[in-house]
N, C-alpha and C. Protein backbone atom coordinates (compact mmCIF):
# COMPACT_ATOMS: atom_id res chain seq x y z
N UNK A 1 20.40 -19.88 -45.05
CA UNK A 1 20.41 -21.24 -44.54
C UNK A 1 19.61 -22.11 -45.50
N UNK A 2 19.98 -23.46 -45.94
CA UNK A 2 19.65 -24.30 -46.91
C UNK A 2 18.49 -24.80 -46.04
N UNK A 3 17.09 -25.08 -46.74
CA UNK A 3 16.44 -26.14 -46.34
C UNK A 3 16.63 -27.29 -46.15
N UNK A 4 15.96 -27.92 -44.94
CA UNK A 4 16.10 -29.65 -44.43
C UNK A 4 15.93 -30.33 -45.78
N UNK A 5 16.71 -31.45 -45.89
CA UNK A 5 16.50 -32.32 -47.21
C UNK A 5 15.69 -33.41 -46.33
N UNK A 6 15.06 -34.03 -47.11
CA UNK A 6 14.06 -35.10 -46.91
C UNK A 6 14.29 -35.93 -45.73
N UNK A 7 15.79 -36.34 -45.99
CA UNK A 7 16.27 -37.26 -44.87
C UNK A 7 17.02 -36.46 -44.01
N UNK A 8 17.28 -35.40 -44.02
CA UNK A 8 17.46 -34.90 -42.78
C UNK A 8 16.12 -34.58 -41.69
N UNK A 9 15.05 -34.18 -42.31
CA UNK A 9 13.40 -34.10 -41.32
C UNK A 9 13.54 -35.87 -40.90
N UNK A 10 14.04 -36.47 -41.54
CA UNK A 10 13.32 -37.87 -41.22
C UNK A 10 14.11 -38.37 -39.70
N UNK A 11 15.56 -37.76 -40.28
CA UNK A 11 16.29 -38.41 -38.85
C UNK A 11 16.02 -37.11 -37.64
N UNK A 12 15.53 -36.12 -38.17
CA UNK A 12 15.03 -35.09 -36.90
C UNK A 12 14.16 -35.69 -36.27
N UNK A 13 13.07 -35.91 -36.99
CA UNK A 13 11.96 -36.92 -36.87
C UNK A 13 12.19 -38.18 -36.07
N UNK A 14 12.72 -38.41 -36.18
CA UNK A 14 13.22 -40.32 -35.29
C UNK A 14 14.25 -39.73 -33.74
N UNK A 15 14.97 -38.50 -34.07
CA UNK A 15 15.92 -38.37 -33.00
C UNK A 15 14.50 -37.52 -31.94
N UNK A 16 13.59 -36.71 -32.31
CA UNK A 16 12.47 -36.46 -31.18
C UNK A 16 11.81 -37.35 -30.71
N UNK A 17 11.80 -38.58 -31.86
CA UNK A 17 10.47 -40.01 -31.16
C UNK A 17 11.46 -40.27 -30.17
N UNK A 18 12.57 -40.57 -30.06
CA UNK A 18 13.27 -41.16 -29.19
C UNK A 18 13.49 -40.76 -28.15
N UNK A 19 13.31 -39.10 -28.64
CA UNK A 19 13.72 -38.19 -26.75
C UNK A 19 11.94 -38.75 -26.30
N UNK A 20 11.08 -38.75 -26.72
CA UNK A 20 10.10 -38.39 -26.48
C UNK A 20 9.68 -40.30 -26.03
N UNK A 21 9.95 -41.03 -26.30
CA UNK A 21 10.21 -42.35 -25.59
C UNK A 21 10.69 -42.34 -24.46
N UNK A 22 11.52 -42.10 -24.24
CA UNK A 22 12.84 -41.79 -23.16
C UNK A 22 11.82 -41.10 -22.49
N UNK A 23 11.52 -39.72 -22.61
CA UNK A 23 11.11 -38.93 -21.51
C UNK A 23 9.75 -39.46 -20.98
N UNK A 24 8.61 -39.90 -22.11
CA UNK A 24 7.55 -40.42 -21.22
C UNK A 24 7.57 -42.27 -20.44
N UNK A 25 8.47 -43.03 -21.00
CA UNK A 25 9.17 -44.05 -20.05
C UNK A 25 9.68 -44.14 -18.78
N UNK A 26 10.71 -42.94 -18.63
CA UNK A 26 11.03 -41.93 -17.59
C UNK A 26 10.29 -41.94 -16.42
N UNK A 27 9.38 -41.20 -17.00
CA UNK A 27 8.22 -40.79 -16.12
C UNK A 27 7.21 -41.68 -15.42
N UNK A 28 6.72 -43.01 -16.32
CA UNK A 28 6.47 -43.75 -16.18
C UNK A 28 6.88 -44.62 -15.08
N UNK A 29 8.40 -44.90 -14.38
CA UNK A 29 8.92 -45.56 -14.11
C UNK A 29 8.92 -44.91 -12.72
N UNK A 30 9.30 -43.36 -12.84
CA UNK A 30 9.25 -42.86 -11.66
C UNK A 30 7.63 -43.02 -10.85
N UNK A 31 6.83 -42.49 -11.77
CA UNK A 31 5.30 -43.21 -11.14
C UNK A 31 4.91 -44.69 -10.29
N UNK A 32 5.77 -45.87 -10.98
CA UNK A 32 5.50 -47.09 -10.52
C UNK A 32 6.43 -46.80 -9.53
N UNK A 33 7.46 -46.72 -9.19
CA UNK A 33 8.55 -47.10 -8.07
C UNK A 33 8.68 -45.35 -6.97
N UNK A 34 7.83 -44.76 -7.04
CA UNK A 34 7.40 -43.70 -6.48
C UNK A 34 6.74 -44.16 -4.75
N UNK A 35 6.03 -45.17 -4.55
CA UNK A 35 5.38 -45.86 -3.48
C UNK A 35 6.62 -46.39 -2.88
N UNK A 36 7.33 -46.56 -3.43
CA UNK A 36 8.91 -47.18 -3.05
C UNK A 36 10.11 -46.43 -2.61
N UNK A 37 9.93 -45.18 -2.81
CA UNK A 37 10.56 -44.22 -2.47
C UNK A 37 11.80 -44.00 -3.72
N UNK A 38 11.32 -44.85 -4.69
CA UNK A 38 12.82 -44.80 -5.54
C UNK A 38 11.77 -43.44 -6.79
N UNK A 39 12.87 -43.69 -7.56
CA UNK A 39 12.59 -42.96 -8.89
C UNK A 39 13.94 -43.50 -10.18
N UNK A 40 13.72 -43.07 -11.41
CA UNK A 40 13.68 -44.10 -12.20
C UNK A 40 15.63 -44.15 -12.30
N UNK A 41 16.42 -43.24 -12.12
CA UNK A 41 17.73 -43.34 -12.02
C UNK A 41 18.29 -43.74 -10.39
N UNK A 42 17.18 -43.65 -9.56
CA UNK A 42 17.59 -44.92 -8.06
C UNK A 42 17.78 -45.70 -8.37
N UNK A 43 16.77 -46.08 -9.65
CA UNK A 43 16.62 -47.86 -9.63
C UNK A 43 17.94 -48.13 -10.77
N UNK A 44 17.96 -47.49 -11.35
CA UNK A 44 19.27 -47.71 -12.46
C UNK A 44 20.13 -48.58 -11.65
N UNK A 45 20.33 -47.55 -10.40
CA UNK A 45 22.06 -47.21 -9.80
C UNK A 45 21.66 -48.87 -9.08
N UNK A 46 21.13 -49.27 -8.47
CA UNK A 46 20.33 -50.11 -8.17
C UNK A 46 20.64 -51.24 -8.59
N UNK A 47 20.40 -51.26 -10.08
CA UNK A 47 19.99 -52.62 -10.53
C UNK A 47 21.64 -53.00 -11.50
N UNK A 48 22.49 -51.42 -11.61
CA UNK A 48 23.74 -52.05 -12.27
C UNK A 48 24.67 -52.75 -11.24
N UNK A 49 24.46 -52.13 -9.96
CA UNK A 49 25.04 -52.99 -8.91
C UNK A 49 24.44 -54.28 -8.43
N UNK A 50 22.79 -54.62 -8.76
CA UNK A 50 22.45 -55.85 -8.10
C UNK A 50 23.42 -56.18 -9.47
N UNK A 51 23.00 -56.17 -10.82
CA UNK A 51 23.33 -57.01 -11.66
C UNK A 51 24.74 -57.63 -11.93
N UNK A 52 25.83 -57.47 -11.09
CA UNK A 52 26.84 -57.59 -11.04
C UNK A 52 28.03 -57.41 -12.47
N UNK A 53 27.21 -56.61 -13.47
CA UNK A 53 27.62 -56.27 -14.74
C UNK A 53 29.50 -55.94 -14.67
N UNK A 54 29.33 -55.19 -13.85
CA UNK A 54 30.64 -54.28 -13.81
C UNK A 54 31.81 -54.50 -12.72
N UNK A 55 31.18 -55.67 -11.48
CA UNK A 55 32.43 -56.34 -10.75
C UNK A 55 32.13 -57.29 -10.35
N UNK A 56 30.69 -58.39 -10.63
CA UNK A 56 30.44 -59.18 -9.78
C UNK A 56 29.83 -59.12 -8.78
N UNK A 57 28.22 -60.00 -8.90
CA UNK A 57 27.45 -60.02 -7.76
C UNK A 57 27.95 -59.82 -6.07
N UNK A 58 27.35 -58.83 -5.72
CA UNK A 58 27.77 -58.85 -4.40
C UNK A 58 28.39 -58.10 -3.96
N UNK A 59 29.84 -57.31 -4.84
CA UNK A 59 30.89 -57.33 -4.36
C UNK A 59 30.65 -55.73 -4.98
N UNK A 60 31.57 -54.67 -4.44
CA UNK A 60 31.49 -53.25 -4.39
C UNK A 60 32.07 -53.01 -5.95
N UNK A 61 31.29 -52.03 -6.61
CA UNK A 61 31.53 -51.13 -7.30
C UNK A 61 31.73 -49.46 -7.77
N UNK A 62 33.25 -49.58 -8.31
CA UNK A 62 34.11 -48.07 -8.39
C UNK A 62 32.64 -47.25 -8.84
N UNK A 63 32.42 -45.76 -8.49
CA UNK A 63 31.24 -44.71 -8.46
C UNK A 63 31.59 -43.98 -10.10
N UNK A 64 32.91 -44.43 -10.26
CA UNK A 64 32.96 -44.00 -11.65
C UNK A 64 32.68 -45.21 -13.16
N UNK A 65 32.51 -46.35 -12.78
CA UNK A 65 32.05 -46.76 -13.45
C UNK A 65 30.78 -46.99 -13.40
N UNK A 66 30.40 -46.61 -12.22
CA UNK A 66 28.72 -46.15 -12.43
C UNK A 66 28.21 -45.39 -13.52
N UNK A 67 29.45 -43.99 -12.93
CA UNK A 67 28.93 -42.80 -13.97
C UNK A 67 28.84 -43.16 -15.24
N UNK A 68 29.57 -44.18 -15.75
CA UNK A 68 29.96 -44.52 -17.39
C UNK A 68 28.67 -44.62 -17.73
N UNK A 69 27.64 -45.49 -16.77
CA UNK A 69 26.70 -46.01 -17.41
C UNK A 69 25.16 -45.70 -17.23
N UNK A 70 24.89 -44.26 -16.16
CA UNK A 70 23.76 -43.55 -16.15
C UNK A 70 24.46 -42.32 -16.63
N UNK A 71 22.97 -41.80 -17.19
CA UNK A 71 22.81 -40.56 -17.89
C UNK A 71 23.05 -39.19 -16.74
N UNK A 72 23.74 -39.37 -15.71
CA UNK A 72 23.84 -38.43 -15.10
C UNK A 72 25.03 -37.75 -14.61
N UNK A 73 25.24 -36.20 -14.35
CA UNK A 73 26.17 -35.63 -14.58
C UNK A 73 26.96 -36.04 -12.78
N UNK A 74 28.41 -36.21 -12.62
CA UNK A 74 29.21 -36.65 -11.64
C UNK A 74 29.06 -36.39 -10.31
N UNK A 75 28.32 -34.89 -9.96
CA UNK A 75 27.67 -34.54 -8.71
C UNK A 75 26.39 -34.57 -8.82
N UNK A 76 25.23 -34.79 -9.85
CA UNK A 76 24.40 -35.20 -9.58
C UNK A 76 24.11 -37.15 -8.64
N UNK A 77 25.12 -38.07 -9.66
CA UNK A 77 25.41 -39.13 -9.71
C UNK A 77 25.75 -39.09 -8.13
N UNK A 78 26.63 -38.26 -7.36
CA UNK A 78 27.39 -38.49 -6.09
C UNK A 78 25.91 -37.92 -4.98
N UNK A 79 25.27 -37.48 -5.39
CA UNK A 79 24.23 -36.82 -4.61
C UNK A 79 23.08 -38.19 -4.52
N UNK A 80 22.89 -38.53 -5.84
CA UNK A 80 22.02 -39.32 -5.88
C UNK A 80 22.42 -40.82 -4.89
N UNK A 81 23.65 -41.36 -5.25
CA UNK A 81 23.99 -42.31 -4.14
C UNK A 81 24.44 -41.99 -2.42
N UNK A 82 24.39 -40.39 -2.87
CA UNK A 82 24.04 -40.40 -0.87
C UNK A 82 22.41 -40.70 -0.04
N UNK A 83 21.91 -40.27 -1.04
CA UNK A 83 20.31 -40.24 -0.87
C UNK A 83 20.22 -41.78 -0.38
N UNK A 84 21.26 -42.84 -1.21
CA UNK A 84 20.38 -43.61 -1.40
C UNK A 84 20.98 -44.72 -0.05
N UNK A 85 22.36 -44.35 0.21
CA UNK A 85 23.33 -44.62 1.52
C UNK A 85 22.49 -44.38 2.80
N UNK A 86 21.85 -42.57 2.88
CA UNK A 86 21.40 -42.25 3.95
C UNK A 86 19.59 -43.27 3.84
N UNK A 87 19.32 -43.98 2.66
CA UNK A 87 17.74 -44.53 3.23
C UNK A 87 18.48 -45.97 3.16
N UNK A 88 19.51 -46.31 3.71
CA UNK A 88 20.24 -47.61 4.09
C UNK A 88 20.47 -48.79 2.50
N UNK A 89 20.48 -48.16 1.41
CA UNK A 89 19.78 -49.32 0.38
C UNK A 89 21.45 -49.57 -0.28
N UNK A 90 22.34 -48.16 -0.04
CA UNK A 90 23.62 -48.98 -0.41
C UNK A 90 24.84 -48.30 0.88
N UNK A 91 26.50 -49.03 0.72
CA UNK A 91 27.20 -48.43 1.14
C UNK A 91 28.43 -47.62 0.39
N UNK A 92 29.03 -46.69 0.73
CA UNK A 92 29.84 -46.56 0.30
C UNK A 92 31.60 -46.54 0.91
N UNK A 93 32.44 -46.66 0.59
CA UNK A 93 33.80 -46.45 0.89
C UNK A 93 34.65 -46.14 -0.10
N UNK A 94 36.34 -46.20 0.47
CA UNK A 94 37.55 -45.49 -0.17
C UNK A 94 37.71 -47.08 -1.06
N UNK A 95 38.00 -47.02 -2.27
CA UNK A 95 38.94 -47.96 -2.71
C UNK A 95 40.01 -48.56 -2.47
N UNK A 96 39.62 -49.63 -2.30
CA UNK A 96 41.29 -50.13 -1.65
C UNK A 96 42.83 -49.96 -2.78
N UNK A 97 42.25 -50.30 -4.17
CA UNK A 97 43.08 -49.75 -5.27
C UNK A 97 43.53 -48.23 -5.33
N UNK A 98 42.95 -47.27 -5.53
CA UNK A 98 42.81 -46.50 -5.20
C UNK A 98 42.17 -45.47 -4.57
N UNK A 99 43.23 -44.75 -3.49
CA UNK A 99 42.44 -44.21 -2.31
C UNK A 99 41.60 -43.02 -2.88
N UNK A 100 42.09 -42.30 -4.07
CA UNK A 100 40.75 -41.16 -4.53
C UNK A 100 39.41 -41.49 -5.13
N UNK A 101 39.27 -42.77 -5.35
CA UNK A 101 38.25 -43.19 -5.47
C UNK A 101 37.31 -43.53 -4.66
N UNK A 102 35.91 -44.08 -4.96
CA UNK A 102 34.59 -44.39 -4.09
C UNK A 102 34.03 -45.63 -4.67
N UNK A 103 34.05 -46.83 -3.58
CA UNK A 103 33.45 -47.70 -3.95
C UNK A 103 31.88 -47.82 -3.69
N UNK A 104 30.83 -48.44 -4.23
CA UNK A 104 29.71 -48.56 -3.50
C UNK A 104 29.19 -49.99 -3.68
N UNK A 105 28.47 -50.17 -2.46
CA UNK A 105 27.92 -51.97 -3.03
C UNK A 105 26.50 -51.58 -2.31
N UNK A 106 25.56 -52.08 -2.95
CA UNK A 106 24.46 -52.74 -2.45
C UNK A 106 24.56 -53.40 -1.14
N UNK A 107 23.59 -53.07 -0.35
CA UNK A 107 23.02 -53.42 1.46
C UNK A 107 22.03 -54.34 0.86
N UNK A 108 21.55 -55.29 2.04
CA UNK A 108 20.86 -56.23 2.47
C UNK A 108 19.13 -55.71 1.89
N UNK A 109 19.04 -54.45 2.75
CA UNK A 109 17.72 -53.56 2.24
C UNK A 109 17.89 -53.07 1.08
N UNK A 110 18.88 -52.91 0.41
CA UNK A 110 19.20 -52.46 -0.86
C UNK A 110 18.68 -53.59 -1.94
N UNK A 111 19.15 -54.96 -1.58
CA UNK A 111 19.14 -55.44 -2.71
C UNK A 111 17.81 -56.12 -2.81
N UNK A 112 17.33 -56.08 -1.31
CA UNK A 112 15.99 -56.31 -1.32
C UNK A 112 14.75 -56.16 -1.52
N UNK A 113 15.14 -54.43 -1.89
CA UNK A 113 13.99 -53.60 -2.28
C UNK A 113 14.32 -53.71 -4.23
N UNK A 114 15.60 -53.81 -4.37
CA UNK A 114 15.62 -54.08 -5.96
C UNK A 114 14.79 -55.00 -6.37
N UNK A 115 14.78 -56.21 -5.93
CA UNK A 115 14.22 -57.40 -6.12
C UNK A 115 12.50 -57.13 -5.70
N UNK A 116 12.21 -56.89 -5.06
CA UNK A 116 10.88 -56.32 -4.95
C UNK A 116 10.24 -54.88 -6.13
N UNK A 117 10.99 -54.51 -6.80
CA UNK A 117 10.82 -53.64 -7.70
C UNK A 117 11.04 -53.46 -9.22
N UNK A 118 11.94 -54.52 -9.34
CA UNK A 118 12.31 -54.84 -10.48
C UNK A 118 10.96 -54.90 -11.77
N UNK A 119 10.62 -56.17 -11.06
CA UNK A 119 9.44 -56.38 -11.98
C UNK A 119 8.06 -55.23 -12.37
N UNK A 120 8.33 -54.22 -11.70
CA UNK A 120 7.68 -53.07 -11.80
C UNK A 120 7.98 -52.21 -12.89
N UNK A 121 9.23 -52.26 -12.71
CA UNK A 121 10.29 -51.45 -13.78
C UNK A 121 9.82 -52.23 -15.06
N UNK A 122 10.35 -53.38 -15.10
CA UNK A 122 10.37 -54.18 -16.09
C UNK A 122 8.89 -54.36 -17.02
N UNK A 123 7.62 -54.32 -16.14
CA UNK A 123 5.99 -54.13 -17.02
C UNK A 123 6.31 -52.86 -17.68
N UNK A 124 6.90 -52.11 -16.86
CA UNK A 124 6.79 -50.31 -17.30
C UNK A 124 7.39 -50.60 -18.52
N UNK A 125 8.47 -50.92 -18.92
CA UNK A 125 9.37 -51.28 -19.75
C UNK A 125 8.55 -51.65 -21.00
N UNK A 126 8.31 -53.46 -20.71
CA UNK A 126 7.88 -54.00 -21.51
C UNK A 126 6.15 -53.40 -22.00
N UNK A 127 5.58 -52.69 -21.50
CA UNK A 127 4.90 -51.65 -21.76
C UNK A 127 5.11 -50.45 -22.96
N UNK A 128 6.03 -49.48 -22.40
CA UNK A 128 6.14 -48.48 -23.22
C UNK A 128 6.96 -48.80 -24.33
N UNK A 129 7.73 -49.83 -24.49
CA UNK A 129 8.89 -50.27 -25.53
C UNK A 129 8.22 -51.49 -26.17
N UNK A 130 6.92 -52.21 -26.57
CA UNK A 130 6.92 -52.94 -26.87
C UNK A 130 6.18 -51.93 -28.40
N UNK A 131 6.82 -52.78 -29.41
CA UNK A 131 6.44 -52.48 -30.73
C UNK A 131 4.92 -53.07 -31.49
C-alpha cells in the first residue's frame, strides 16, 4: 500500500475536523434543548416543518421529503416522528396525493415549543460554528 501524499493527510485531516464539529455541535444542542424534552434531530424535524421550506408555512409535509433532508435512516426518521406525534408537537396522516404515503404538519404545541427553542439552537450554533 502507497503512502498518504501530502494532500491526501490534509483532506483526511479536514474530513475528521468536520465529523468532529458535527459530533460535538450535536451534542451540544442535545444538552440545550434536553430541559425541553427535544434533542438535536427533534428539533431538525421541527424546524424544517415550522420553516415551511418544503410546502409552505402551516401546511403538512410528505415524511419522505423529510427524510431527504435529516441525516437519518427511514425507520429511525418514522420512529422519531412518532415520539414526537405521541408528546402532541406534530400530526400525522395518509396523503391525499398519494395514499402510500405520510403526511406530517406541525400542532399548535408543536410550533410553539419550536419557537420557544429555536433561539437556543441557534446560540449553540452561532457558538460552536463561529470562526
Amino acid at each position: 500500500m502507497a503512502p498518504n501524499t501530502a494532500d491526501e493527510v490534509r483532506l483526511e485531516d479536514q474530513w475528521r475536523d468536520i465529523l468532529s464539529v458535527h459530533a460535538r455541535t450535536m451534542c451540544e444542542i442535545d444538552r440545550a434543548l434536553h430541559p425541553h424534552g427535544l434533542g438535536a434531530s427533534d428539533f431538525e424535524v421541527l424546524d424544517i416543518l415550522a420553516s415551511g421550506e418544503l410546502t409552505g408555512a402551516g401546511e403538512q409535509c410528505r415524511v419522505q421529503d423529510i427524510a431527504d433532508r435529516v441525516h437519518l435512516s427511514q425507520s429511525a426518521l418514522s420512529r422519531l416522528i412518532g415520539r414526537l406525534e405521541k408528546d402532541g408537537l406534530v400530526e400525522r396522516s395518509i396523503c391525499v396525493e398519494d395514499r402510500r404515503g405520510v403526511s406530517v404538519a406541525l400542532t399548535r404545541k408543536g410550533r410553539d415549543l419550536h419557537t420557544e427553542v429555536r433561539p437556543l439552537q441557534r446560540a449553540v450554533l452561532a457558538r460552536m460554528l463561529d470562526d
